[in-house]
Protein backbone atom coordinates (compact mmCIF):
# COMPACT_ATOMS: atom_id res chain seq x y z
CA UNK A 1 -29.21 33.20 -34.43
CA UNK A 2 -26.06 34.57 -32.47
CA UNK A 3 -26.52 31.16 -29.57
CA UNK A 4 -23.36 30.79 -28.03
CA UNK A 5 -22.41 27.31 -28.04
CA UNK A 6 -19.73 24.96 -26.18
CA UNK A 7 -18.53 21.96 -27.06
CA UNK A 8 -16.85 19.87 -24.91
CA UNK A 9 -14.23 17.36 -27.25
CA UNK A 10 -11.78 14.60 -25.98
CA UNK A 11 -8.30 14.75 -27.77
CA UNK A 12 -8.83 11.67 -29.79
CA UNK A 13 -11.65 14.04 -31.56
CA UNK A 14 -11.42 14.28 -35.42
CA UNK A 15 -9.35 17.22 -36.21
CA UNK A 16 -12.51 17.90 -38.62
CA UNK A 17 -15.18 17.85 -36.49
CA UNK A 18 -13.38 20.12 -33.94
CA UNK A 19 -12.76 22.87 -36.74
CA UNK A 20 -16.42 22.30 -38.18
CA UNK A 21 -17.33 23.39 -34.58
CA UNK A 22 -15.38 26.49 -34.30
CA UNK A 23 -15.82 27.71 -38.44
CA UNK A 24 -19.68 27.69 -37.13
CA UNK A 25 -18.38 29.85 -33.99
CA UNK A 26 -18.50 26.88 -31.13
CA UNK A 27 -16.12 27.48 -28.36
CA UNK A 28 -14.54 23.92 -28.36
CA UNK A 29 -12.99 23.07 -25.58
CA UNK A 30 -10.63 19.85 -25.58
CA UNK A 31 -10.73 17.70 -22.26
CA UNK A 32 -10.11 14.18 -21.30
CA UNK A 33 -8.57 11.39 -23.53
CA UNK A 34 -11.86 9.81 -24.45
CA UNK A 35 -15.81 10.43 -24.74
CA UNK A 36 -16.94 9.41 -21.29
CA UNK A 37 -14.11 11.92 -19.61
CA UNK A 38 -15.53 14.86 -21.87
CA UNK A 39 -19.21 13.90 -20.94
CA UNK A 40 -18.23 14.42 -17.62
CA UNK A 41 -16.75 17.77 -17.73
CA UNK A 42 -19.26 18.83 -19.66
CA UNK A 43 -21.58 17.87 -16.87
CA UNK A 44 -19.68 19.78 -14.47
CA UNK A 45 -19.82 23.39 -17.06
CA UNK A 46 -24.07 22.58 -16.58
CA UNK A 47 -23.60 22.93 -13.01
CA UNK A 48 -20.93 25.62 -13.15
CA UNK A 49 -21.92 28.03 -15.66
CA UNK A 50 -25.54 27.01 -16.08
CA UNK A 51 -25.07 25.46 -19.24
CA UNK A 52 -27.87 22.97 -21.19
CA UNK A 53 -26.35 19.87 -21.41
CA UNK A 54 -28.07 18.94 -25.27
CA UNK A 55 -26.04 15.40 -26.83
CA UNK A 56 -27.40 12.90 -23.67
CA UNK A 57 -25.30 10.26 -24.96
CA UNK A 58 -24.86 7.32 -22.67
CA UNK A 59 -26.04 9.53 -20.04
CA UNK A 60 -29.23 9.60 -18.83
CA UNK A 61 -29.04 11.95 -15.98
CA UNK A 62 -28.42 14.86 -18.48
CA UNK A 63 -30.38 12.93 -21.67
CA UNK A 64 -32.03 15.58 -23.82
CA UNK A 65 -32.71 13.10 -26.55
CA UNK A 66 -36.71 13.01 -25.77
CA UNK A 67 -36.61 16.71 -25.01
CA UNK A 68 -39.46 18.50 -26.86
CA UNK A 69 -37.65 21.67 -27.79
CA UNK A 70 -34.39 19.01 -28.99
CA UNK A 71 -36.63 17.06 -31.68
CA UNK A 72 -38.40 20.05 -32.65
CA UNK A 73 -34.90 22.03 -33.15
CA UNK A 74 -33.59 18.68 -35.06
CA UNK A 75 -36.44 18.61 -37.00
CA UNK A 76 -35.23 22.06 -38.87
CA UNK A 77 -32.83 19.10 -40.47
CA UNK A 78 -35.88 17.75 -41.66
CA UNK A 79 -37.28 21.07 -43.19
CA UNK A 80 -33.83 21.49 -44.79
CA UNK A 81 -33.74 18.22 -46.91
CA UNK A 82 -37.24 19.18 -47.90
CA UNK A 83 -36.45 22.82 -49.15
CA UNK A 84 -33.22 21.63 -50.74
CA UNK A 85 -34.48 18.10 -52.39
CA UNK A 86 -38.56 19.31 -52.57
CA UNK A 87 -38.71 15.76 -54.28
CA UNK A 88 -36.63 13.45 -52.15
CA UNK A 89 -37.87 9.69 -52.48
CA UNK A 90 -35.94 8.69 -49.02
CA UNK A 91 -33.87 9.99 -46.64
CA UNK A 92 -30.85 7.85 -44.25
CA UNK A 93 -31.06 9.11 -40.94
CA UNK A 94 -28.18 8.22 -38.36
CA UNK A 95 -29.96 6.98 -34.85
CA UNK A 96 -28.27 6.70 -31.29
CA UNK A 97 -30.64 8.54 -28.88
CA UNK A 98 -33.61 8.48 -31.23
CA UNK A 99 -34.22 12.28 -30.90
CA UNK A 100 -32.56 12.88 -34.37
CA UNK A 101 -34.65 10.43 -36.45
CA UNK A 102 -37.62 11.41 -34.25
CA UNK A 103 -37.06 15.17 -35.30
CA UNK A 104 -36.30 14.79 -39.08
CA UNK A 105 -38.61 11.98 -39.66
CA UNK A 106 -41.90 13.64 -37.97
CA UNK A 107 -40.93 16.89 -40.21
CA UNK A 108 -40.44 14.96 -43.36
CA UNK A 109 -43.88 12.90 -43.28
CA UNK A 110 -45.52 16.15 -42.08
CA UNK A 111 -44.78 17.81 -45.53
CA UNK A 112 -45.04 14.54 -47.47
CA UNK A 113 -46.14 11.00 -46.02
CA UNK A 114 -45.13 9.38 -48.91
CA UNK A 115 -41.11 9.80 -48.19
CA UNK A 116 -39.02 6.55 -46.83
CA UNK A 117 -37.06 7.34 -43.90
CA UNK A 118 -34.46 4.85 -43.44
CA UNK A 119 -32.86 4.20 -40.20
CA UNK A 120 -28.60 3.98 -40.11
CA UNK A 121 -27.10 2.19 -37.20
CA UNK A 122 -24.46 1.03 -35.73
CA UNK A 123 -23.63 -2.68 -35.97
CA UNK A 124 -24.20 -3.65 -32.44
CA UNK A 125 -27.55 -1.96 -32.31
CA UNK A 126 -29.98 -4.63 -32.05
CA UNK A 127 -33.27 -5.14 -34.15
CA UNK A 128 -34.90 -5.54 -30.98
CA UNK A 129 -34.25 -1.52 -30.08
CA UNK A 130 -34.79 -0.56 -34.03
CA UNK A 131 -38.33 -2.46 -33.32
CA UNK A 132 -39.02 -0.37 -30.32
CA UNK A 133 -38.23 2.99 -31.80
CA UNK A 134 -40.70 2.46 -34.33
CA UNK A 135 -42.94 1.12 -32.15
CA UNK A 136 -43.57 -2.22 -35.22
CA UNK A 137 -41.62 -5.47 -35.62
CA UNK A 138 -38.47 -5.02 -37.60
CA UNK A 139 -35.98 -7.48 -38.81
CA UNK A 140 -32.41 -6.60 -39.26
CA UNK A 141 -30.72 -9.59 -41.96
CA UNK A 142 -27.38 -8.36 -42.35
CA UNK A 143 -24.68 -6.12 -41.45
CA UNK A 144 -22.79 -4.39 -44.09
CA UNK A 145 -19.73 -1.89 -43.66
CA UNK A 146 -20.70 1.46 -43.57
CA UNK A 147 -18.82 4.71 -43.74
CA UNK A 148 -21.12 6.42 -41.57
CA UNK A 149 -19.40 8.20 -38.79
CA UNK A 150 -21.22 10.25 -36.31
């Protein structure tokens, strides 16, 4: 698609996710010692260069999460798992911002209705906001480890 892409990293990053980045052609740029310090340098390249600020974490100034042209470009992630796994019985999808899950999911049930989309959280997510992003009453009865890292 030849996009150019920044990423903005602090140096506690996984050495992994900062080479995924650049092996897919990212210019990664390393700045501040933790997430909130990158956020806001990243903020600053928007102003600056003109950038689109796209992850919105914990930031709802810049928050692209319920951006119509985000979910829609997430939901290729969707397509994917459908083209790869054309008879995929359910599908774990990582939530934060709800823009992924909103993306994949709507893609997903689009090509088949029938597939389970399961929501993967962290911990101190509370049923209450699992419940609102699906818009039904949801109970969460335990917590179990996970090796899920974002």
């Amino acid at each position: 698609m030849n996009i150019m892409v920044t990423v903005v990293m602090p140096t506690v990053a996984p050495y992994v996710k900062v080479n995924q980045c650049r092996q897919q052609g990212a210019k990664v740029i390393i700045w501040g010692s933790n997430i909130a310090e990158s956020m806001m340098h990243a903020m600053k390249l928007v102003t600056s260069e003109g950038y689109c600020y796209i992850n919105g974490y914990l930031c709802p100034v810049y928050s692209r999460y319920n951006d119509r042209d985000i979910i829609i470009g997430q939901g290729t992630l969707g397509i994917e798992i459908m083209e790869d796994v054309p008879n995929v019985d359910a599908v774990l999808v990582p939530v934060g911002g709800a823009g992924l899950i909103a993306g994949i999911s709507s893609c997903i049930k689009f090509n088949n209705p029938n597939v389970l989309i399961y929501v993967i959280t962290a911990p101190k997510l509370s049923g209450d906001r699992v419940s609102s992003m699906s818009q039904l009453p949801r109970s969460i009865e335990a917590w179990k480890a996970s090796l899920l890292r974002a």
